[in-house]
N, C-alpha and C. Protein backbone atom coordinates (compact mmCIF):
# COMPACT_ATOMS: atom_id res chain seq x y z
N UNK A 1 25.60 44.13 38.20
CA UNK A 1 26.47 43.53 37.18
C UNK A 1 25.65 43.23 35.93
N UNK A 2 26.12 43.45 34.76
CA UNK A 2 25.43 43.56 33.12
C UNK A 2 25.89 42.17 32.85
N UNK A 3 25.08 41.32 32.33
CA UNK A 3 25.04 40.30 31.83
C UNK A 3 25.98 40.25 30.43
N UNK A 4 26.80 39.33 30.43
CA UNK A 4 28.04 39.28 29.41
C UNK A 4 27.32 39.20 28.02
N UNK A 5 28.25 39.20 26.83
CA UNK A 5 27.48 39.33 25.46
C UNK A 5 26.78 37.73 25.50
N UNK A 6 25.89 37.39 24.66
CA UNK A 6 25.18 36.34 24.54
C UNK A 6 24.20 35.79 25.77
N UNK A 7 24.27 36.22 27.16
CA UNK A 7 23.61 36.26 28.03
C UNK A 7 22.15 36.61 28.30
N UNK A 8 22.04 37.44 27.57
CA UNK A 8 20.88 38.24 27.83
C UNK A 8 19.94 37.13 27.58
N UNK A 9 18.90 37.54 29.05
CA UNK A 9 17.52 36.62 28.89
C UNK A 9 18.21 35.43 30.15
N UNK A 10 18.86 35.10 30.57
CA UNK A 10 19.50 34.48 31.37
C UNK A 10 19.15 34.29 32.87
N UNK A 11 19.35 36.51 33.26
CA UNK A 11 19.29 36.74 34.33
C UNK A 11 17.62 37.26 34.64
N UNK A 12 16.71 36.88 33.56
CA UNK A 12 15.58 37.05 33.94
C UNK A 12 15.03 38.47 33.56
N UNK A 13 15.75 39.45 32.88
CA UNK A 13 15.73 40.39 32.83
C UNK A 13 15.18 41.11 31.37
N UNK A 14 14.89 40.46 30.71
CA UNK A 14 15.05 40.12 29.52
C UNK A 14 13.52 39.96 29.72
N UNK A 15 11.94 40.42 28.67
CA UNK A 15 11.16 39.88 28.52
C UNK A 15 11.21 38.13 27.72
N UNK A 16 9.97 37.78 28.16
CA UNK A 16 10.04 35.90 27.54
C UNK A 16 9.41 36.15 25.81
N UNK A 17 10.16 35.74 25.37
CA UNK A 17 9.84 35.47 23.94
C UNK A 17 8.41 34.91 23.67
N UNK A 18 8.17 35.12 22.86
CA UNK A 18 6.54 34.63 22.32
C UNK A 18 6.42 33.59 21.36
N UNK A 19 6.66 32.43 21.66
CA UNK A 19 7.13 31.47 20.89
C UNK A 19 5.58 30.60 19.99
N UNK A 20 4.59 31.46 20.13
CA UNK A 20 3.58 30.44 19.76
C UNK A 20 3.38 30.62 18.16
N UNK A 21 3.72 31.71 17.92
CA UNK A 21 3.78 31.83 16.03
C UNK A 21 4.49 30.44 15.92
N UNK A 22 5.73 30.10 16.11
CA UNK A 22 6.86 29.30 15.38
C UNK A 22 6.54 27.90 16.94
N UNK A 23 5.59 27.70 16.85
CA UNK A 23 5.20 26.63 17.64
C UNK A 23 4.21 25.71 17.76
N UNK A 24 4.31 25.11 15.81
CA UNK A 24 3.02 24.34 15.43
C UNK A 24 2.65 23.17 15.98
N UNK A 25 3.13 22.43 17.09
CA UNK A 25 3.12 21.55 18.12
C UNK A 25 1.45 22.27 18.59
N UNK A 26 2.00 23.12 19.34
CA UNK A 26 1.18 23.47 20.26
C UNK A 26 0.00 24.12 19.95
N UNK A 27 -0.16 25.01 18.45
CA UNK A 27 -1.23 25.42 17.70
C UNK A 27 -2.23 23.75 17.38
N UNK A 28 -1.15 22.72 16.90
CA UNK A 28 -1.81 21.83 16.84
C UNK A 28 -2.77 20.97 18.00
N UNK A 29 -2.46 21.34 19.25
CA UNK A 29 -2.72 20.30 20.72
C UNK A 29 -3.86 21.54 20.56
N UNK A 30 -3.83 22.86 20.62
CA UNK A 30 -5.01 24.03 20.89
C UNK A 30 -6.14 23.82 20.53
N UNK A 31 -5.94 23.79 18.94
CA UNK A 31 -6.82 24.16 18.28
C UNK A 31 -6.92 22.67 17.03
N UNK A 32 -6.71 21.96 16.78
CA UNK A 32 -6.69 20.68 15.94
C UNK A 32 -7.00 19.56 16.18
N UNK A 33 -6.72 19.73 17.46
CA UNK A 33 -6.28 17.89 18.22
C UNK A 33 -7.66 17.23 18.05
N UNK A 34 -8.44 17.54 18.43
CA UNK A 34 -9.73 16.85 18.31
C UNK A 34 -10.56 16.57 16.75
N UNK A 35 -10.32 17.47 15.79
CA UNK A 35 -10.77 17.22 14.77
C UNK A 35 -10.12 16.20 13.81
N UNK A 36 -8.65 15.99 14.49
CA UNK A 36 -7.57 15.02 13.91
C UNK A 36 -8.46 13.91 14.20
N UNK A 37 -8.89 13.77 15.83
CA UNK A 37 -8.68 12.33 16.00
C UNK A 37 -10.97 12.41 15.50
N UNK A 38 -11.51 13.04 15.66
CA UNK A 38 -12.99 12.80 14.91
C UNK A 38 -12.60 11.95 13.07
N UNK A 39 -11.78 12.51 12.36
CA UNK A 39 -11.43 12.37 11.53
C UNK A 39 -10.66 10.62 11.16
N UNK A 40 -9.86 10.74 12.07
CA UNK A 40 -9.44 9.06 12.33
C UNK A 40 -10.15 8.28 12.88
N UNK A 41 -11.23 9.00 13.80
CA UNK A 41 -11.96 7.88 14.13
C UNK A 41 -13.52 7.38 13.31
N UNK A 42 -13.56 8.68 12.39
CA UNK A 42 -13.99 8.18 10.68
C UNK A 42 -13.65 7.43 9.94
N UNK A 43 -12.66 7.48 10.13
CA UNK A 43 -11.71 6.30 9.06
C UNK A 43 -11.98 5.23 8.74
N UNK A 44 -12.33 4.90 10.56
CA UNK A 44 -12.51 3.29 10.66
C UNK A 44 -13.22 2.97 10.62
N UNK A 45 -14.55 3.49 10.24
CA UNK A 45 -15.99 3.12 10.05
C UNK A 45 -16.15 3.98 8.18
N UNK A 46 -17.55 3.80 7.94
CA UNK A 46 -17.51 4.36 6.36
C UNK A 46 -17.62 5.60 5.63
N UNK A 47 -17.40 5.94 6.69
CA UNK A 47 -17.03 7.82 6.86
C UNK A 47 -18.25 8.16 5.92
N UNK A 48 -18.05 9.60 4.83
CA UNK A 48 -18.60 9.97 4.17
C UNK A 48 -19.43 9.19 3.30
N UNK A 49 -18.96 7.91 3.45
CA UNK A 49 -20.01 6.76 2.38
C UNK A 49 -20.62 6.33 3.14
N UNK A 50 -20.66 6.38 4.10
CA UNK A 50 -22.07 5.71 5.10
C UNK A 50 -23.57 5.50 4.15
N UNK A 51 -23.78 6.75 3.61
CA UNK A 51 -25.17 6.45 3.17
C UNK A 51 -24.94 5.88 1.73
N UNK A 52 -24.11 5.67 1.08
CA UNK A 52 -23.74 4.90 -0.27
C UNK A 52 -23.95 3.46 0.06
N UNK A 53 -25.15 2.55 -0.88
CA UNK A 53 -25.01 1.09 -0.26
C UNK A 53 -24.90 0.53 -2.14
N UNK A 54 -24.82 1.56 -2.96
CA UNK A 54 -24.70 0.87 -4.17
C UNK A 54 -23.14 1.06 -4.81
N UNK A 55 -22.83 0.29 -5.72
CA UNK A 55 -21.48 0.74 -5.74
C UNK A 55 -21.38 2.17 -7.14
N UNK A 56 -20.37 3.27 -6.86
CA UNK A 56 -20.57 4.51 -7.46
C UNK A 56 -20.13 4.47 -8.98
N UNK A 57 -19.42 3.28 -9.45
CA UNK A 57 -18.77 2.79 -10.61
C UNK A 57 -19.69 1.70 -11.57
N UNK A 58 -20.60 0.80 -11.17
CA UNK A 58 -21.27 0.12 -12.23
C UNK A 58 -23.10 0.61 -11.84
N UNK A 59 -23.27 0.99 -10.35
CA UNK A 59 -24.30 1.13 -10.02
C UNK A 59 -25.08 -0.02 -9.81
N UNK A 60 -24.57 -0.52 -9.78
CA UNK A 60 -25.54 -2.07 -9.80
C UNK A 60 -25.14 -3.27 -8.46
N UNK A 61 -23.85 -3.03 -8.27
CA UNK A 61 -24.04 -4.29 -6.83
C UNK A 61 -23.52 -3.08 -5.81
N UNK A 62 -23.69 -4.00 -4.37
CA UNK A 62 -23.69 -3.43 -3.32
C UNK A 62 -22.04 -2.78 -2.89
N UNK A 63 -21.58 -1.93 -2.58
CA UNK A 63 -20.71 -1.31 -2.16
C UNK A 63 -20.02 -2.04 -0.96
N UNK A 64 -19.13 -2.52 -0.88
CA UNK A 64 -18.85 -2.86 -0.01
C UNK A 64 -17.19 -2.86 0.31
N UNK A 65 -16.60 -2.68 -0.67
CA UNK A 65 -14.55 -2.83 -0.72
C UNK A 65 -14.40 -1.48 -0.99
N UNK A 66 -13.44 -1.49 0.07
CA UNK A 66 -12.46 0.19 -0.48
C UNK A 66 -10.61 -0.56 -0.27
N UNK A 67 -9.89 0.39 -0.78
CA UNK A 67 -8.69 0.28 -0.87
C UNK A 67 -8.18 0.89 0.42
N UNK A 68 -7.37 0.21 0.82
CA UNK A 68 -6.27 1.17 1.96
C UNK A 68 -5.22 1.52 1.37
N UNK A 69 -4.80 1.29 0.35
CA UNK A 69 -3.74 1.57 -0.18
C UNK A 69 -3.43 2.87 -1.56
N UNK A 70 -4.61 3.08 -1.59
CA UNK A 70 -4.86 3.93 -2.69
C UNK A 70 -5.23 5.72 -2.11
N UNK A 71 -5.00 6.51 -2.37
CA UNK A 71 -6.21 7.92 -2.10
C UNK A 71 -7.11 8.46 -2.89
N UNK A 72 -8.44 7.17 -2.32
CA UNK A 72 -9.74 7.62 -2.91
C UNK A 72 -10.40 8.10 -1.83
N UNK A 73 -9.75 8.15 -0.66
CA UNK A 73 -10.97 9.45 0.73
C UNK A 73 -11.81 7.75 0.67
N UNK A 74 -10.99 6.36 0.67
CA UNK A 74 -12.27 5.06 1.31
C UNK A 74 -13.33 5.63 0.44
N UNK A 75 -13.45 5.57 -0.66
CA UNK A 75 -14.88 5.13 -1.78
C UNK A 75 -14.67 3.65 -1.56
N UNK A 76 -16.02 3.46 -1.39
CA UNK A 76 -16.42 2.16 -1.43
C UNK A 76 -17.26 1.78 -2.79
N UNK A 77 -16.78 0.58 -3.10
CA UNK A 77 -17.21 -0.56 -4.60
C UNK A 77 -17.64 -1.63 -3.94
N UNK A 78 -18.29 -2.01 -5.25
CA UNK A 78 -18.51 -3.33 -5.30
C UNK A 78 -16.84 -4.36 -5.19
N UNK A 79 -17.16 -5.88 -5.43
CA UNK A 79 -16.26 -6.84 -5.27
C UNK A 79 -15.56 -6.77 -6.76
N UNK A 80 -16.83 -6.78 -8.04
CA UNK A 80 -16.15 -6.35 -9.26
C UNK A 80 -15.49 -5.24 -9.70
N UNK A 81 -15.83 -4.36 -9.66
CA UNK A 81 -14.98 -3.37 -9.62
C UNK A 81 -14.27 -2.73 -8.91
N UNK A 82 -13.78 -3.18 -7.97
CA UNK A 82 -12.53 -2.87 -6.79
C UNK A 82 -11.33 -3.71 -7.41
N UNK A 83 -11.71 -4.93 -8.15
CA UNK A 83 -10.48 -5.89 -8.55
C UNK A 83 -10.55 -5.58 -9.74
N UNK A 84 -11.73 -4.87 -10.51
CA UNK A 84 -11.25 -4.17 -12.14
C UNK A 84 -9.96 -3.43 -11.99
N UNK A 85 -10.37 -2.45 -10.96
CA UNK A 85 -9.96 -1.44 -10.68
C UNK A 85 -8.50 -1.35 -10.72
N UNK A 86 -7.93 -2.79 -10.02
CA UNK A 86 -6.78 -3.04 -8.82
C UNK A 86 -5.67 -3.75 -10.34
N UNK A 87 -6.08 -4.00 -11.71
CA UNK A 87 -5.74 -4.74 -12.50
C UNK A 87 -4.19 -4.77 -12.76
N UNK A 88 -3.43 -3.23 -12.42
CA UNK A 88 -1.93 -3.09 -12.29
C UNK A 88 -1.48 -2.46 -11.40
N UNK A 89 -2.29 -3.03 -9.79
CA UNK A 89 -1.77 -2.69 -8.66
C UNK A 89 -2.15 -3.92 -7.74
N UNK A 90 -1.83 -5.22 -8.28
CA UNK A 90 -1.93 -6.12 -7.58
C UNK A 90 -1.68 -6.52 -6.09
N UNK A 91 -0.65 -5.37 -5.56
CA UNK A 91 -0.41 -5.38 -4.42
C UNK A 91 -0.83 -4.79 -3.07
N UNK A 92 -1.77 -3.70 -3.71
CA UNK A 92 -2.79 -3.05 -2.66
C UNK A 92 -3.26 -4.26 -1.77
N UNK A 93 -3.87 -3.10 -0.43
CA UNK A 93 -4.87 -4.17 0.28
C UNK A 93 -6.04 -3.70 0.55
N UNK A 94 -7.17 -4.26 0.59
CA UNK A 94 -8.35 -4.56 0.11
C UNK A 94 -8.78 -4.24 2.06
N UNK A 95 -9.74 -3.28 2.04
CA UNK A 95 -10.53 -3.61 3.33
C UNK A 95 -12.38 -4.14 3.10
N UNK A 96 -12.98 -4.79 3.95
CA UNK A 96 -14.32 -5.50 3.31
C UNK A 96 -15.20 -4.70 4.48
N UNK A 97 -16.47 -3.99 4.14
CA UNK A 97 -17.39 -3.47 5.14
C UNK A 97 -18.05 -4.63 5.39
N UNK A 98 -17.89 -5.51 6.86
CA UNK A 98 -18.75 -6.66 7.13
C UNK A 98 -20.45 -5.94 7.87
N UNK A 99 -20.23 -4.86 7.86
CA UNK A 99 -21.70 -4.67 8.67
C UNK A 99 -21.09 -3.63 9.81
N UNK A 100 -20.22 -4.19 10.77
CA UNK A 100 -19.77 -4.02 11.65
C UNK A 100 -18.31 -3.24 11.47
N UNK A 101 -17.48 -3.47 10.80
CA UNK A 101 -15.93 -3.19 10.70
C UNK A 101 -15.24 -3.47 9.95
N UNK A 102 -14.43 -2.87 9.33
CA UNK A 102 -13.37 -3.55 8.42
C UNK A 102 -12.61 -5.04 8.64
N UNK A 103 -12.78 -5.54 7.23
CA UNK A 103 -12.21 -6.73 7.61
C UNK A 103 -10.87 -6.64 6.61
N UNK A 104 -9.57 -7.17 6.65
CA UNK A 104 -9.00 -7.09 5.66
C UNK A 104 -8.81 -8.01 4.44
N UNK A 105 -8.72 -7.78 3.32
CA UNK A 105 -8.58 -9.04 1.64
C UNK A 105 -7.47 -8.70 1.50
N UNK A 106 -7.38 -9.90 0.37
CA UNK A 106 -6.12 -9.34 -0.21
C UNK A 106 -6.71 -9.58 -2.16
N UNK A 107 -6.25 -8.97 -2.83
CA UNK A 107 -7.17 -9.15 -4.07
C UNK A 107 -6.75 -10.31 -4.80
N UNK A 108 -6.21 -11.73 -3.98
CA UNK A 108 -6.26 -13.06 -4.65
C UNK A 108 -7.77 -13.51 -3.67
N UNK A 109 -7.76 -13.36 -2.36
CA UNK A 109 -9.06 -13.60 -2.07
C UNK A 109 -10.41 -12.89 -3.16
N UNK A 110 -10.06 -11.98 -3.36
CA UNK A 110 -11.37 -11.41 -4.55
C UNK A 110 -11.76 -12.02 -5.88
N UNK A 111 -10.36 -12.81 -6.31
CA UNK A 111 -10.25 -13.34 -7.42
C UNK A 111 -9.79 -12.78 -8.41
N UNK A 112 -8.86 -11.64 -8.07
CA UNK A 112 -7.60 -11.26 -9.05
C UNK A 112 -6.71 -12.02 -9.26
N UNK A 113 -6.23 -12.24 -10.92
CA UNK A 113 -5.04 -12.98 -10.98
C UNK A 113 -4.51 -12.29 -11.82
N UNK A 114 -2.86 -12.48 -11.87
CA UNK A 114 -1.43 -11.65 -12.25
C UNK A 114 -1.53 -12.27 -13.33
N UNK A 115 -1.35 -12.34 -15.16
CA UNK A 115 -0.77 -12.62 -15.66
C UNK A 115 0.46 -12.18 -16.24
N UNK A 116 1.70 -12.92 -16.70
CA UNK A 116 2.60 -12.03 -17.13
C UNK A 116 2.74 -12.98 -18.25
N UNK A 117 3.57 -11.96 -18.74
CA UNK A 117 4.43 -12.26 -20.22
C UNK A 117 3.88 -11.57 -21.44
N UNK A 118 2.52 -10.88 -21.31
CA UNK A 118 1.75 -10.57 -22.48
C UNK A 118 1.46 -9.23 -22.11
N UNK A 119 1.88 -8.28 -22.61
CA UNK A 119 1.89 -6.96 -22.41
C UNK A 119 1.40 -6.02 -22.84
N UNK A 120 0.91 -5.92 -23.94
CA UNK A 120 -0.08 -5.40 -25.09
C UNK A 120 -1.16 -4.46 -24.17
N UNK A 121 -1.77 -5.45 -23.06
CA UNK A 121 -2.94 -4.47 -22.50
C UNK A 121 -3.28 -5.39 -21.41
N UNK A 122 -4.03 -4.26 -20.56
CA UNK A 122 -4.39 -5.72 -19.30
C UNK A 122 -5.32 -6.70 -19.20
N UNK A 123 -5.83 -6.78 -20.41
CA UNK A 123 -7.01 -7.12 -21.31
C UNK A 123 -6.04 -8.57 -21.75
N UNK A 124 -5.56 -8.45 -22.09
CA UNK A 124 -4.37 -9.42 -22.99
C UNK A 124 -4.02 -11.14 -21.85
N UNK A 125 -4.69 -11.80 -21.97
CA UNK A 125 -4.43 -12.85 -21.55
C UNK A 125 -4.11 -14.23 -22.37
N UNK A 126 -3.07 -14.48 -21.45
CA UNK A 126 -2.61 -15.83 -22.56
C UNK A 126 -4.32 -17.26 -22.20
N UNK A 127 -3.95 -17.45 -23.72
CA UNK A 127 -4.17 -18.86 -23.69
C UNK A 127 -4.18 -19.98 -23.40
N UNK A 128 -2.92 -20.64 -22.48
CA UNK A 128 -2.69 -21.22 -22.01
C UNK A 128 -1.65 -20.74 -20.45
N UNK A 129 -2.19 -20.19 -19.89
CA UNK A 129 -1.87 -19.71 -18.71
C UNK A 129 -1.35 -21.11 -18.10
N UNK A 130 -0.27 -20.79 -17.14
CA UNK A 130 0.92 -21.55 -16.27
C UNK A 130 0.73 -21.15 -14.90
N UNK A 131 -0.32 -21.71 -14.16
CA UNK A 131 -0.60 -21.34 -13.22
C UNK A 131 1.03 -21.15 -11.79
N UNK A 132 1.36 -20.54 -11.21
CA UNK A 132 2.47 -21.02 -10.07
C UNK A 132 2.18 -21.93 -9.30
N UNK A 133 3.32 -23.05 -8.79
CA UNK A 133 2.81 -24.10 -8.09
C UNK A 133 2.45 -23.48 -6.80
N UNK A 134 1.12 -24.99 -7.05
CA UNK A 134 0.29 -24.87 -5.84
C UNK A 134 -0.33 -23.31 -6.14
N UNK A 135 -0.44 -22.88 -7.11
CA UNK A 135 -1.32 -21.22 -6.85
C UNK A 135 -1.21 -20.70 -6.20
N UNK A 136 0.28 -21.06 -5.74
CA UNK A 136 0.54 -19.92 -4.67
C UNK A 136 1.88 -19.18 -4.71
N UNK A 137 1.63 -18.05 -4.64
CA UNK A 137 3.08 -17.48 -5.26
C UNK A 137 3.55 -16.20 -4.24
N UNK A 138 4.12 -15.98 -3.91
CA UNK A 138 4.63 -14.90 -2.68
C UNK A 138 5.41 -13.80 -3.00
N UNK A 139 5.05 -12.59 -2.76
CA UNK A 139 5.50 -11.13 -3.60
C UNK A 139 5.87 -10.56 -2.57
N UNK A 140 6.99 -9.78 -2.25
CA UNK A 140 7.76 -8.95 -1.58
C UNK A 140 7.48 -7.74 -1.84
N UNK A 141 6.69 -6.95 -1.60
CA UNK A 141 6.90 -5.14 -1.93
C UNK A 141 6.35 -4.41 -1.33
N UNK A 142 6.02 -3.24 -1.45
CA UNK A 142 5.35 -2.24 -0.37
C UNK A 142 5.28 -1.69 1.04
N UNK A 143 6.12 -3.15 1.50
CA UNK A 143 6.46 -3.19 2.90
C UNK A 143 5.41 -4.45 3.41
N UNK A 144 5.47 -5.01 2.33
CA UNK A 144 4.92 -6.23 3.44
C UNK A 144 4.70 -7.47 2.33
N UNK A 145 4.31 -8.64 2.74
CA UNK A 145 4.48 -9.87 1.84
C UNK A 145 2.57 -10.31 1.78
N UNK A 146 3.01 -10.54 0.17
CA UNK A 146 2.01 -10.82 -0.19
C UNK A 146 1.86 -12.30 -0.95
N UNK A 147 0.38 -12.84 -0.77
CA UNK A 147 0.09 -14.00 -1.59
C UNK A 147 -0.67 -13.52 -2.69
N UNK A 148 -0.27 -14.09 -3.61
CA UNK A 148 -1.01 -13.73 -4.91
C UNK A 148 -1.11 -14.82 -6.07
N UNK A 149 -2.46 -14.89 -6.39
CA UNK A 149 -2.56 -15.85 -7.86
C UNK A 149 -2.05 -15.24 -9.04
N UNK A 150 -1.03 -15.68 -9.61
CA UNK A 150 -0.18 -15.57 -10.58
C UNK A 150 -0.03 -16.50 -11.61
N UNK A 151 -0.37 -16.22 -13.01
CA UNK A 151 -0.31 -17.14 -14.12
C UNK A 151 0.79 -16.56 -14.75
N UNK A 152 2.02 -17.54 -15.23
CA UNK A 152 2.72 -17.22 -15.89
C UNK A 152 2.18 -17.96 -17.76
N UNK A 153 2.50 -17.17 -18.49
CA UNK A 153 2.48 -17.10 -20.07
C UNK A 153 3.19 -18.68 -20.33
N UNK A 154 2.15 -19.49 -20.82
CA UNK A 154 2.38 -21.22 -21.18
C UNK A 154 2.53 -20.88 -22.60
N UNK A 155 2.20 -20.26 -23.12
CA UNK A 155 2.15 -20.24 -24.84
C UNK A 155 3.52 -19.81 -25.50
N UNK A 156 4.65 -19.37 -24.98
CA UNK A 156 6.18 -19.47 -25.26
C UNK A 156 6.23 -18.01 -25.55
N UNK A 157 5.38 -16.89 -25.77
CA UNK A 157 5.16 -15.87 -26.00
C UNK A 157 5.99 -15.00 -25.10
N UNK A 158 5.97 -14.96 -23.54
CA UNK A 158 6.49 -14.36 -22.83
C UNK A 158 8.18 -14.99 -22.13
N UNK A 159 8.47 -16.26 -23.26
CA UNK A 159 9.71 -16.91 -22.65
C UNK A 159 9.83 -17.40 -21.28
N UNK A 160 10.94 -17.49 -20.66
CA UNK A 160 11.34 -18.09 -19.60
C UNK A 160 10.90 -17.24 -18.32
N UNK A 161 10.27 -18.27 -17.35
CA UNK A 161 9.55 -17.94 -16.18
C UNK A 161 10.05 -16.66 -15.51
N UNK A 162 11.63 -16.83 -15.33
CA UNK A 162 12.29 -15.77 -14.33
C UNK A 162 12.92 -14.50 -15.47
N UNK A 163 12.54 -14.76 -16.72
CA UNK A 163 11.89 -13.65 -17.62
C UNK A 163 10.86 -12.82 -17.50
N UNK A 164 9.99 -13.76 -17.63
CA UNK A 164 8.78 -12.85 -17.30
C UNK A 164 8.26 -12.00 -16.03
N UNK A 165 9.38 -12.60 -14.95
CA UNK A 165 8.91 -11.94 -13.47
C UNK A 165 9.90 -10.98 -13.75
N UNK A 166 11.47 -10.83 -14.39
CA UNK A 166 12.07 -9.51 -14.44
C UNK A 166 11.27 -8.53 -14.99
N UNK A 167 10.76 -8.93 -16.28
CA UNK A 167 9.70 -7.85 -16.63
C UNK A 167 9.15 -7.31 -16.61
N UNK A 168 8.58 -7.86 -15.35
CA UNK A 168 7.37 -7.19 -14.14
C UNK A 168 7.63 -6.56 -13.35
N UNK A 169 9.19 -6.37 -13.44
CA UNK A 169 9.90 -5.79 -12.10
C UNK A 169 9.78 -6.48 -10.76
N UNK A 170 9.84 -7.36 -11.05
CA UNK A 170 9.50 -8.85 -9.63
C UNK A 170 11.45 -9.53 -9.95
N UNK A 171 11.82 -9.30 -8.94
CA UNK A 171 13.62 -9.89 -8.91
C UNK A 171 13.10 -11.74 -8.00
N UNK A 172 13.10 -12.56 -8.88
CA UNK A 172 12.80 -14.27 -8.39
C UNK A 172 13.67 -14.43 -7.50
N UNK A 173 13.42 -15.23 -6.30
CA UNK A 173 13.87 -15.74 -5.61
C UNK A 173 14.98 -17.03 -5.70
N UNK A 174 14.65 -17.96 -7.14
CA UNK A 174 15.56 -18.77 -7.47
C UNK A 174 15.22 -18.85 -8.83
N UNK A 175 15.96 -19.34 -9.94
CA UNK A 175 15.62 -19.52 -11.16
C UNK A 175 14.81 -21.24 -11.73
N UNK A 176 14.70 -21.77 -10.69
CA UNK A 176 14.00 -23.12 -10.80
C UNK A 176 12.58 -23.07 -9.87
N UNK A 177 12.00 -22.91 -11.09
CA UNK A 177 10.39 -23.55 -10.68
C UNK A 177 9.93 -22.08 -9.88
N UNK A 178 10.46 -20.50 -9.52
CA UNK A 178 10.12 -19.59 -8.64
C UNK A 178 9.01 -19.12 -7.94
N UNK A 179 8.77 -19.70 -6.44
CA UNK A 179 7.50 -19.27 -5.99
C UNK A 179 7.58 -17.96 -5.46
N UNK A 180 8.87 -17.01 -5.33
CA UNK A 180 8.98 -16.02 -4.35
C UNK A 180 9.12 -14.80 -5.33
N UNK A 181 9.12 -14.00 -5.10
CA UNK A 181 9.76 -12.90 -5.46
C UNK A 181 9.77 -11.32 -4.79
N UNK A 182 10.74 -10.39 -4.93
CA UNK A 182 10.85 -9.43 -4.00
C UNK A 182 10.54 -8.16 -5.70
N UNK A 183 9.77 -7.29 -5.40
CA UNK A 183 9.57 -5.83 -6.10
C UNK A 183 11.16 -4.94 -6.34
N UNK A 184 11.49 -4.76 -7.09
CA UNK A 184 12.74 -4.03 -7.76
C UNK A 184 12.42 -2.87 -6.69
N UNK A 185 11.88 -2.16 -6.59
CA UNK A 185 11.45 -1.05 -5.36
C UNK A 185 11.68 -1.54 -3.65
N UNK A 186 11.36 -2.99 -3.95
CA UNK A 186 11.58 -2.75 -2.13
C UNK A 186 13.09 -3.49 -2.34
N UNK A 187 13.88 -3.98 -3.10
CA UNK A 187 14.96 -4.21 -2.56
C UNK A 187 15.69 -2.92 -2.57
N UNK A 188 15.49 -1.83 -3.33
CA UNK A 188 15.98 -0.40 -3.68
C UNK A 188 15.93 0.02 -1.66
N UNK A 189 14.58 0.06 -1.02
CA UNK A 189 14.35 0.49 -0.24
C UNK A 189 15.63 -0.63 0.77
N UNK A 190 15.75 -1.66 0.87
CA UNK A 190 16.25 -2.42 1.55
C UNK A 190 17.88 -1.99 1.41
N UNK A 191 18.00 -1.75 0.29
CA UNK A 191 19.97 -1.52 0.07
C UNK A 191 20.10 -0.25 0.44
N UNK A 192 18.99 0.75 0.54
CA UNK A 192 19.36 1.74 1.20
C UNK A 192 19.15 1.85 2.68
N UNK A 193 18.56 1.02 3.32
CA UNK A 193 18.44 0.91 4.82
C UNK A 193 19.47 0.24 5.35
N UNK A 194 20.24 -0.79 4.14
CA UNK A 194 21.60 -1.05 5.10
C UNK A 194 22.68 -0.38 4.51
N UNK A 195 22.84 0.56 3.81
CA UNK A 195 23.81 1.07 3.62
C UNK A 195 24.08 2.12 4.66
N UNK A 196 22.76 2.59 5.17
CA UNK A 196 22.39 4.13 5.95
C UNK A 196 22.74 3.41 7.64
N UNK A 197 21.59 2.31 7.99
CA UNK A 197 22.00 1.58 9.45
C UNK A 197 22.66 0.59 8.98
N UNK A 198 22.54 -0.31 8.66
CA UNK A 198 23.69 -1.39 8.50
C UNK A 198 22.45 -2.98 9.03
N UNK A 199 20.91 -2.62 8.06
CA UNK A 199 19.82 -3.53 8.96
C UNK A 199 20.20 -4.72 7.96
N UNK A 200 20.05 -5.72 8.41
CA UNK A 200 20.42 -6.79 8.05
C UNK A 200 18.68 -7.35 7.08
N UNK A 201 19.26 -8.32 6.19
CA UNK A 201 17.60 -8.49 6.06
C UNK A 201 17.11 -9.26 6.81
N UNK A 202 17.30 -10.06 7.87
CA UNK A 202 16.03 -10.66 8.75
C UNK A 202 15.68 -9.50 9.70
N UNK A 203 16.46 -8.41 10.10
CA UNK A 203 15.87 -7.43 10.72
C UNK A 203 14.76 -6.61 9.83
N UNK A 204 15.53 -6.63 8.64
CA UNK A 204 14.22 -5.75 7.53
C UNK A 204 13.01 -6.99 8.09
N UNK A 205 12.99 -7.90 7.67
CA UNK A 205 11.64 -9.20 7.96
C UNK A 205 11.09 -8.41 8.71
């Protein structure tokens, strides 16, 4: 008996297809798998900068901060110039070579601070800076929450507080006294995760 239309290969009769061209799974487990994980398990130590102990940007202090958040292939800096560096990406995170292992910062531990309201250049700092109460101010973005030292503009230059955080693309948490704020980007990301599942935001949390 002949195997009906669409059958064929069924009754065994049929050579087996050669599926390893269109089967990058398994090219990958063959021939990759191990250089993936040599590679990750570089990561976590100072990979290619191992023998770098000065930093490659002023030359002068010891190397020690790289970004996780950036793709520099982990170049490692100094403490000053990792937070030069970081001046309109306040929200990166900071890993520290203790000797032994990464430790993680965040670049208010380094001694980065946010000013807003003065825009000219990042150079441009007010005069009378408005520190956030308690110096402590809490940023929503990237996918995760951050503390950050933040001076808001005291000199009337940059106007009203929950002015100056729209400006920044920072949406305030309340319009009195604002310690919080969420990134115009991650609520973007958030209204589209409940429009798509229906996640609530303490599930986003």
């Amino acid at each position: 008996m002949k195997p009906g239309p669409g059958l064929v290969g069924l009754s065994g009769s049929s050579p087996a297809l050669n599926i390893t061209k269109d089967d990058p799974l398994r090219q990958w487990t063959q021939h990759s798998r191990d250089d993936f994980l040599d590679l990750l398990l570089e990561l976590e130590g100072r990979g290619v900068h191992h023998s770098r102990s000065v930093c490659p940007a002023c030359y002068l202090e010891p190397s020690a901060y790289c970004c996780d958040s950036c793709t520099s292939g982990g170049e490692l800096l100094c403490k000053g110039c990792i937070v030069k560096e970081h001046g309109k990406s306040p929200l990166h995170v900071i890993k520290f070579w203790n000797g032994k292992f990464f430790e993680t910062k965040t670049l208010k531990d380094l001694g980065l601070r946010i000013q807003l309201g003065h825009w000219a250049s990042r150079e441009d700092r007010c005069f009378l800076p408005d520190r956030a109460a308690g110096d402590s101010f809490v940023i929503i973005g990237e996918g995760r929450v951050h503390s950050v030292a933040l001076d808001f503009c005291g000199c009337g230059k940059g106007g009203l507080q929950t002015t100056q955080l729209m400006r920044a693309g920072l949406y305030p948490a309340t319009v009195v006294d604002p310690r919080t704020a969420a990134t115009f980007a991650e609520l973007d990301r958030f209204e589209l995760l409940n429009y798509e599942s229906k996640c609530s935001a303490w599930d986003y949390y």
